[in-house]
N, C-alpha and C. Protein backbone atom coordinates (compact mmCIF):
# COMPACT_ATOMS: atom_id res chain seq x y z
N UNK A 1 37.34 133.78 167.07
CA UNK A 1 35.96 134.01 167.43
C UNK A 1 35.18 132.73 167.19
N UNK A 2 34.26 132.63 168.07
CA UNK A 2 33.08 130.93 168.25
C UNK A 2 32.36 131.55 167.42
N UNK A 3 31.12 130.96 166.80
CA UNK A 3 30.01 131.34 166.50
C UNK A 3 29.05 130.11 166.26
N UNK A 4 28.10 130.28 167.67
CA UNK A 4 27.25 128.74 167.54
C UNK A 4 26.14 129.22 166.84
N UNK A 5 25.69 128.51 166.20
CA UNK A 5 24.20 128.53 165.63
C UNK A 5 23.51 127.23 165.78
N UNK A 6 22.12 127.37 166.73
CA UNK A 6 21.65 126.01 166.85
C UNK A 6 20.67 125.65 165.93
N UNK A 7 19.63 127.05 165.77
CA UNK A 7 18.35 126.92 164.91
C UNK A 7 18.58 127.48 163.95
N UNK A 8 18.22 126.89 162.80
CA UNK A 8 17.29 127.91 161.58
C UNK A 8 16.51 127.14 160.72
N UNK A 9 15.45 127.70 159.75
CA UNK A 9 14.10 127.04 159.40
C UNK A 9 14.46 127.26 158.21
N UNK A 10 14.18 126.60 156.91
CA UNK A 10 14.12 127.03 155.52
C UNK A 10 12.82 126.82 154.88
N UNK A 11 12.01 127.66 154.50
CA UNK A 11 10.65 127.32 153.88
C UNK A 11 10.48 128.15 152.73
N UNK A 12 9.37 127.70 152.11
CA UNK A 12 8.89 128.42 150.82
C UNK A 12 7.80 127.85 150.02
N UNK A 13 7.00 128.63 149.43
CA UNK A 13 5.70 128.46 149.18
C UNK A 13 5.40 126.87 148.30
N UNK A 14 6.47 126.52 148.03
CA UNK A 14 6.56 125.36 147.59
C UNK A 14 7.75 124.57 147.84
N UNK A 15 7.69 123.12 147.05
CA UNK A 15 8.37 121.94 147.56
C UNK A 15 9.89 122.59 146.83
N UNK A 16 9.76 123.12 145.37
CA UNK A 16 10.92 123.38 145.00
C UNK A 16 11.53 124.73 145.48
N UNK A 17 10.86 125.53 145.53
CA UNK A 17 11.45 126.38 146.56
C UNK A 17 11.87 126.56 147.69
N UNK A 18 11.10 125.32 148.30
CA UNK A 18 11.94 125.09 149.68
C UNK A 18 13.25 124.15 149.31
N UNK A 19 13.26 123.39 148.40
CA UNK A 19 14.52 122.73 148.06
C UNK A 19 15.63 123.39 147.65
N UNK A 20 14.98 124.60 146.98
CA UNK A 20 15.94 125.51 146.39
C UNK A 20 17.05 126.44 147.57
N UNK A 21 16.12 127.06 148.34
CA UNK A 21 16.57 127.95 149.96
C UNK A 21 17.53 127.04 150.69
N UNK A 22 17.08 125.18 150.73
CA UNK A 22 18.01 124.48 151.59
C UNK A 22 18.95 124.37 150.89
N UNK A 23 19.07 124.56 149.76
CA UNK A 23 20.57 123.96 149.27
C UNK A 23 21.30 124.94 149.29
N UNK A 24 20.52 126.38 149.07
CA UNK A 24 21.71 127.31 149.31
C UNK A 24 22.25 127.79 151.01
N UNK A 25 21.59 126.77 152.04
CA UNK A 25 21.84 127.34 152.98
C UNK A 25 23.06 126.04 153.40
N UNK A 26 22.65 125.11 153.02
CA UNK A 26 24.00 124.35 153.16
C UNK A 26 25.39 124.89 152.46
N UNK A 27 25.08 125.26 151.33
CA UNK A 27 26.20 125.75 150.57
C UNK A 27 27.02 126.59 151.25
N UNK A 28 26.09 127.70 151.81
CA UNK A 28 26.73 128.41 153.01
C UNK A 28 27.40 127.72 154.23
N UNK A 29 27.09 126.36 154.94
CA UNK A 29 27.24 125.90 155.68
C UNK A 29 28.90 125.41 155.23
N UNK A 30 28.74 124.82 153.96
CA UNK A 30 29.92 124.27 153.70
C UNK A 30 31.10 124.92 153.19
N UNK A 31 30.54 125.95 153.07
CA UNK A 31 31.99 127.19 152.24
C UNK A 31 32.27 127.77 153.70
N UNK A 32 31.71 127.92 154.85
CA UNK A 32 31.78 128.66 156.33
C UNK A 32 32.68 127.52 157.08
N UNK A 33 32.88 126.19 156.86
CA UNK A 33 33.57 125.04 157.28
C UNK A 33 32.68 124.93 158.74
N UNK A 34 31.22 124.81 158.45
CA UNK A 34 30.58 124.43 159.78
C UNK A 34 29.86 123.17 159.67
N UNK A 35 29.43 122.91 160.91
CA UNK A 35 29.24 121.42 160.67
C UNK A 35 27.76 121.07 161.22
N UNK A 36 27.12 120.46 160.85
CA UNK A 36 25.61 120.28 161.37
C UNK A 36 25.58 118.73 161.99
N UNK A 37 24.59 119.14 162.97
CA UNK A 37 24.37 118.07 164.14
C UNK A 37 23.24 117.31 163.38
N UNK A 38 23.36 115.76 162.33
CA UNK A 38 22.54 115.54 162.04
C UNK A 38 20.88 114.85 162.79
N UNK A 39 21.40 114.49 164.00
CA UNK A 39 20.71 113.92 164.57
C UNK A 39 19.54 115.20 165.21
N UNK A 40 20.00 116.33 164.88
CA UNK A 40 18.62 117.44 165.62
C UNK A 40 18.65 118.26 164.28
N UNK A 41 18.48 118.00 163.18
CA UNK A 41 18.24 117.81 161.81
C UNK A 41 16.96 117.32 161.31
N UNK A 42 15.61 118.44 161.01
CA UNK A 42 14.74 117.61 160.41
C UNK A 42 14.26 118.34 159.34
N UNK A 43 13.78 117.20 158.40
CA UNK A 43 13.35 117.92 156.51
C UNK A 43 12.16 117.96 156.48
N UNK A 44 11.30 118.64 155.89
CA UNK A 44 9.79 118.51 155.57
C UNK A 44 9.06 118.21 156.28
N UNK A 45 9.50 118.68 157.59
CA UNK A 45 7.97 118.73 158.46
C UNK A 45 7.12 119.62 158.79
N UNK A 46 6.16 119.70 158.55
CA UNK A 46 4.73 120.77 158.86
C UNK A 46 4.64 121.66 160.07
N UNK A 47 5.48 121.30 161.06
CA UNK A 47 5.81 122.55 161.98
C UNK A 47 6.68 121.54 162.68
N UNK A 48 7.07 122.82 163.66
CA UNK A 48 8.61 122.28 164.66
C UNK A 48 8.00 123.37 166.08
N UNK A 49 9.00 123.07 167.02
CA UNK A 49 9.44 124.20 168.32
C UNK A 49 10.71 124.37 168.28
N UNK A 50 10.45 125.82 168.37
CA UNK A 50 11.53 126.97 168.21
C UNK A 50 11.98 127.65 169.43
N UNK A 51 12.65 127.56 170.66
CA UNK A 51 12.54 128.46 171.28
C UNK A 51 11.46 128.44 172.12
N UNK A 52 10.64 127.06 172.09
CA UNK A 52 9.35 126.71 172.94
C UNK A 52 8.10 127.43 172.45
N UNK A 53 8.30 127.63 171.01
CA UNK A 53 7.07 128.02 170.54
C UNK A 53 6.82 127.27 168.93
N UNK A 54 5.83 126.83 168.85
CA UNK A 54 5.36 125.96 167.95
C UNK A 54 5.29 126.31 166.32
N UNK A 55 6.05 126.73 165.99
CA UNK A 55 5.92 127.33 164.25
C UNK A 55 5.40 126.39 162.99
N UNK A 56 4.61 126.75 162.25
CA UNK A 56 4.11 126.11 161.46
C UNK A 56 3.69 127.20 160.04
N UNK A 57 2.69 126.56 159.02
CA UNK A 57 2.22 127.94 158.13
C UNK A 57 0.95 128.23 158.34
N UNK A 58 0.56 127.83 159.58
CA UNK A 58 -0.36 128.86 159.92
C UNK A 58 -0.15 130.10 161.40
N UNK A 59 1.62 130.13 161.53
CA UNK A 59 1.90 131.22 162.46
C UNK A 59 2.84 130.61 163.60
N UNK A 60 2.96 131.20 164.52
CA UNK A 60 3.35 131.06 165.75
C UNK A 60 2.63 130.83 167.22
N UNK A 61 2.75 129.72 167.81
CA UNK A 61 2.19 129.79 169.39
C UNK A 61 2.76 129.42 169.72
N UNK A 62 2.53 129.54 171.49
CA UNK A 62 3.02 128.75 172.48
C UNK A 62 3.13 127.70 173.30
N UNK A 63 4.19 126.55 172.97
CA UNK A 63 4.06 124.88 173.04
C UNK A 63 3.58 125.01 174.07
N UNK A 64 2.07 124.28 173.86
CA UNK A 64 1.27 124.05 175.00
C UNK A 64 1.91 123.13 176.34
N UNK A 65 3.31 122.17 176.02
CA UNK A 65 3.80 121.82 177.21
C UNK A 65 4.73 122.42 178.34
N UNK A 66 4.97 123.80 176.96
CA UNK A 66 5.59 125.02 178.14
C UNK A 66 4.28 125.78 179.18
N UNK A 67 3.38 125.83 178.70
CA UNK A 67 2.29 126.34 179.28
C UNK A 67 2.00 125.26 180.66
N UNK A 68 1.71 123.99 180.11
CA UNK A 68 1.43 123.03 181.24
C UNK A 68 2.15 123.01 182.17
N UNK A 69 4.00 123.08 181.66
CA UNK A 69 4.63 123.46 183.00
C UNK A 69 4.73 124.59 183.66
N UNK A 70 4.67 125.52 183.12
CA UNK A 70 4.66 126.78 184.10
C UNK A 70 2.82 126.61 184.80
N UNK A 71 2.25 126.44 184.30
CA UNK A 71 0.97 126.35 185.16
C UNK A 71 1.23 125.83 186.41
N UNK A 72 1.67 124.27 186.27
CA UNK A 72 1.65 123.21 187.59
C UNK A 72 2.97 123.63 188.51
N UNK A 73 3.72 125.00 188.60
CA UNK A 73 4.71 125.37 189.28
C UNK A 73 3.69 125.36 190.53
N UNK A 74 4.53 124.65 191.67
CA UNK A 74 4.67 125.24 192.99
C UNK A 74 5.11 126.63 193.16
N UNK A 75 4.21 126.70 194.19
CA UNK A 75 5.13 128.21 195.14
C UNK A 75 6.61 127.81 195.59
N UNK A 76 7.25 128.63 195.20
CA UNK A 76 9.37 128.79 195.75
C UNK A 76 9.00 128.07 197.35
N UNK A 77 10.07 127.23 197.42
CA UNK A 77 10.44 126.89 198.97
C UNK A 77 11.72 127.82 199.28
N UNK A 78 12.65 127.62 198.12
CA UNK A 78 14.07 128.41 198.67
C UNK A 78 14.25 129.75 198.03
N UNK A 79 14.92 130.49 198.32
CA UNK A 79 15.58 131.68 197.47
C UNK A 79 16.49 131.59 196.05
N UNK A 80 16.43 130.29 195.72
CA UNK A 80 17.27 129.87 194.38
C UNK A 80 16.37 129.47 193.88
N UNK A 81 14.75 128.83 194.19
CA UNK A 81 13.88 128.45 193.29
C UNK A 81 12.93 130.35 192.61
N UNK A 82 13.06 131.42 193.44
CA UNK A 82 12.88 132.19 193.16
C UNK A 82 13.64 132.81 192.38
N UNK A 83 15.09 132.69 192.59
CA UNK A 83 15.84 133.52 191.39
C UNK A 83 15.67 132.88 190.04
N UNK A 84 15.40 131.50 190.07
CA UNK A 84 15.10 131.05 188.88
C UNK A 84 13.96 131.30 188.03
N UNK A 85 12.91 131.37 188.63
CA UNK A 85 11.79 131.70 188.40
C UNK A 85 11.76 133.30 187.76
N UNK A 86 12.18 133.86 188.56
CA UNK A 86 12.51 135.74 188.09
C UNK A 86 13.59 135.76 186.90
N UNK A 87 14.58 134.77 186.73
CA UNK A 87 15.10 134.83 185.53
C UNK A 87 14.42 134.64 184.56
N UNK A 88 13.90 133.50 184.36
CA UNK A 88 12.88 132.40 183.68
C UNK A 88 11.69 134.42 183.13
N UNK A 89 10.90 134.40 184.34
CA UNK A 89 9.79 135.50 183.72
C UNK A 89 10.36 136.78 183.37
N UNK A 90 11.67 136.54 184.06
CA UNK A 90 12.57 138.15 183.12
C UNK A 90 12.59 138.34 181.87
N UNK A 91 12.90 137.24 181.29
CA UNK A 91 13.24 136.58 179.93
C UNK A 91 12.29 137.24 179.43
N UNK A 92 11.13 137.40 179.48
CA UNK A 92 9.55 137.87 178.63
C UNK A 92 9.12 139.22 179.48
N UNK A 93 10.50 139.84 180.29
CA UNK A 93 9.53 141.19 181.13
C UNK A 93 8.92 141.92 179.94
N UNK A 94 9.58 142.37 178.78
CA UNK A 94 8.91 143.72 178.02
C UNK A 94 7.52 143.49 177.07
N UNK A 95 7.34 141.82 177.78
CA UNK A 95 6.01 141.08 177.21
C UNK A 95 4.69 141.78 178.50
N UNK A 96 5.43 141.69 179.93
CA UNK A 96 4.22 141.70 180.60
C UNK A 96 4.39 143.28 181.07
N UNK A 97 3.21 143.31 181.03
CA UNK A 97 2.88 145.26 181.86
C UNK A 97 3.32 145.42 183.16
N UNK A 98 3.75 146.37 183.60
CA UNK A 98 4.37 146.51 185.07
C UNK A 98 5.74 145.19 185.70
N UNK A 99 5.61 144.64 184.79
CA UNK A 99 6.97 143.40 185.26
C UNK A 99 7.47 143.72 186.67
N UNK A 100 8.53 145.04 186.84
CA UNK A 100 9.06 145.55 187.94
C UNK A 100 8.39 145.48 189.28
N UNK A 101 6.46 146.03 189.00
CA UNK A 101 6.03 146.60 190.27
C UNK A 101 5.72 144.60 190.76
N UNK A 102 4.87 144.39 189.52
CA UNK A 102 4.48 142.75 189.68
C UNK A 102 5.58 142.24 190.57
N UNK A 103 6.42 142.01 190.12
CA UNK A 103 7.75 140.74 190.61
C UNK A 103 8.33 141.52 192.00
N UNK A 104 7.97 142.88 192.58
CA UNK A 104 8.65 143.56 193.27
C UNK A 104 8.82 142.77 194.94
N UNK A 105 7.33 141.95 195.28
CA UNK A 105 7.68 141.05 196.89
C UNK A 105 8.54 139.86 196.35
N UNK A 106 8.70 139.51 195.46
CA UNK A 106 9.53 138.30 195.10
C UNK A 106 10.94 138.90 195.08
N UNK A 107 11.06 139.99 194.43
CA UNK A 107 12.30 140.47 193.80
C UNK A 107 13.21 140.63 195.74
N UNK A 108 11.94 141.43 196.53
CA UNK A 108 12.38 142.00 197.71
C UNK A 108 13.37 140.24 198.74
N UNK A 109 12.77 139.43 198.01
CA UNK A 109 13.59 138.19 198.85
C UNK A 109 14.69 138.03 198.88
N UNK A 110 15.10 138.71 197.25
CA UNK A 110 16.63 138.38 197.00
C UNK A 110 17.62 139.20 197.48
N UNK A 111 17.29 140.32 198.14
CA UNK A 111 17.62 140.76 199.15
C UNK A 111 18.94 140.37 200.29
N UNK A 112 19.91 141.20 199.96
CA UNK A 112 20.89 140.54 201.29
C UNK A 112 20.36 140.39 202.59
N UNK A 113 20.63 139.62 203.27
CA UNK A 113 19.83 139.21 204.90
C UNK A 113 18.28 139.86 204.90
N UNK A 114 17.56 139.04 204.28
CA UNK A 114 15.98 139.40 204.30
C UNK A 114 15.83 137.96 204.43
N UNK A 115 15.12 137.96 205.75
CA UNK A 115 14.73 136.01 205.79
C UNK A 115 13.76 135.53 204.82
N UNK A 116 14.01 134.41 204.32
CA UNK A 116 12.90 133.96 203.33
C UNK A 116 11.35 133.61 203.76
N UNK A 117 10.62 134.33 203.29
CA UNK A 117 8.79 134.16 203.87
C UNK A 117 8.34 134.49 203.20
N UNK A 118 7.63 133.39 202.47
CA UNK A 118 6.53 133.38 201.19
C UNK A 118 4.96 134.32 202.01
N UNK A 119 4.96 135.06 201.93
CA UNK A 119 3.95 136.09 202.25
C UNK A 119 3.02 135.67 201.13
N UNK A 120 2.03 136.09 201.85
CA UNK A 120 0.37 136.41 200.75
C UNK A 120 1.02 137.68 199.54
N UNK A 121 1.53 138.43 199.90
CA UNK A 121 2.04 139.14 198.46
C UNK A 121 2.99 138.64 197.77
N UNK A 122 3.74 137.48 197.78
CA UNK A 122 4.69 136.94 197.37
C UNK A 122 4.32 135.96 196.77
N UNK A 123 3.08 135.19 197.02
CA UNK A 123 2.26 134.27 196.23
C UNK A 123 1.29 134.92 195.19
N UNK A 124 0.74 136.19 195.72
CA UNK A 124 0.02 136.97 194.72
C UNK A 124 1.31 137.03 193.18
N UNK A 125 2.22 137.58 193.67
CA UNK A 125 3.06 138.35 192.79
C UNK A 125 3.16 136.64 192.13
N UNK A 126 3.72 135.98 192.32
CA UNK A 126 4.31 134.43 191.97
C UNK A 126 3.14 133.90 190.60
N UNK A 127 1.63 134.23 191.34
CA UNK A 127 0.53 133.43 190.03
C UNK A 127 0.06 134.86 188.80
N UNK A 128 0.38 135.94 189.27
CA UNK A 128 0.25 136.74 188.39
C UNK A 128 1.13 136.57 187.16
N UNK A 129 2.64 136.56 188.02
CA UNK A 129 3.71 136.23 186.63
C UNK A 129 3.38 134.64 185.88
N UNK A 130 2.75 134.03 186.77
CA UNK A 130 2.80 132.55 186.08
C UNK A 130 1.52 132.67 185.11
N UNK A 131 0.61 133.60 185.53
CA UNK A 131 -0.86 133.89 184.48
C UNK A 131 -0.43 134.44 182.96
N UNK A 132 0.82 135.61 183.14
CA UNK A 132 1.24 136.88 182.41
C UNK A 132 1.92 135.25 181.54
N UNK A 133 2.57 134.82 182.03
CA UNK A 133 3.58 134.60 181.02
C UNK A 133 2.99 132.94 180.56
N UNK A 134 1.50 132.52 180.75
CA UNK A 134 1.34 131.41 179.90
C UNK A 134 0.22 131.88 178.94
């Protein structure tokens, strides 16, 4: 059996307590015979991105350069820039309300032999998910 692990965070209300949590998580690292990528390895910094969201100790948001790019998306030219896109906002459906009915003229493209035509409901549906999910 594989077992990748790319992320994890060690913190605590202080310097020695956070020193304390990292050493036992290496310890684990090194009795498990796993090996850490030092170069995407960082100590004592005041926040990071996780998963494209910005963690720090005052909470969680969303890296404003994920936001910037989903904003400046074009409308789909092909039927593969749409499946991507519907994967991409799938990822967060049980985030947005109605996901299904929303994405439903986009979804209808992927469609066996349905010619591709970005319709006025297909652009509607396209900036709603791009609104929902920044």
């Amino acid at each position: 059996m594989e077992v990748f692990m790319d992320n994890f965070s060690v913190y605590g209300d202080s310097f020695d307590l956070s020193l304390g949590s990292l050493a036992r998580v290496l310890e684990r690292y090194t009795s498990s015979n796993l090996v850490l990528n030092f170069e995407k390895c960082h100590f004592m910094v005041k926040q990071g991105i996780v998963l494209g969201h910005v963690v720090s100790n005052t909470g969680i948001s969303v890296d404003p350069a994920k936001v910037d790019i989903i904003s400046g998306l074009p409308y789909p030219s092909f039927v593969r820039e749409i499946r991507s896109f519907l994967g991409h906002a799938g990822f967060y459906r049980r985030f947005i309300k109605d996901f299904s009915k929303v994405a439903l003229p986009l979804s209808r493209l992927l469609q066996k032999d349905v010619e591709f035509e970005l319709s006025e409901d297909c652009m509607d549906a396209f900036d709603k998910l791009k609104v929902a999910l920044t």
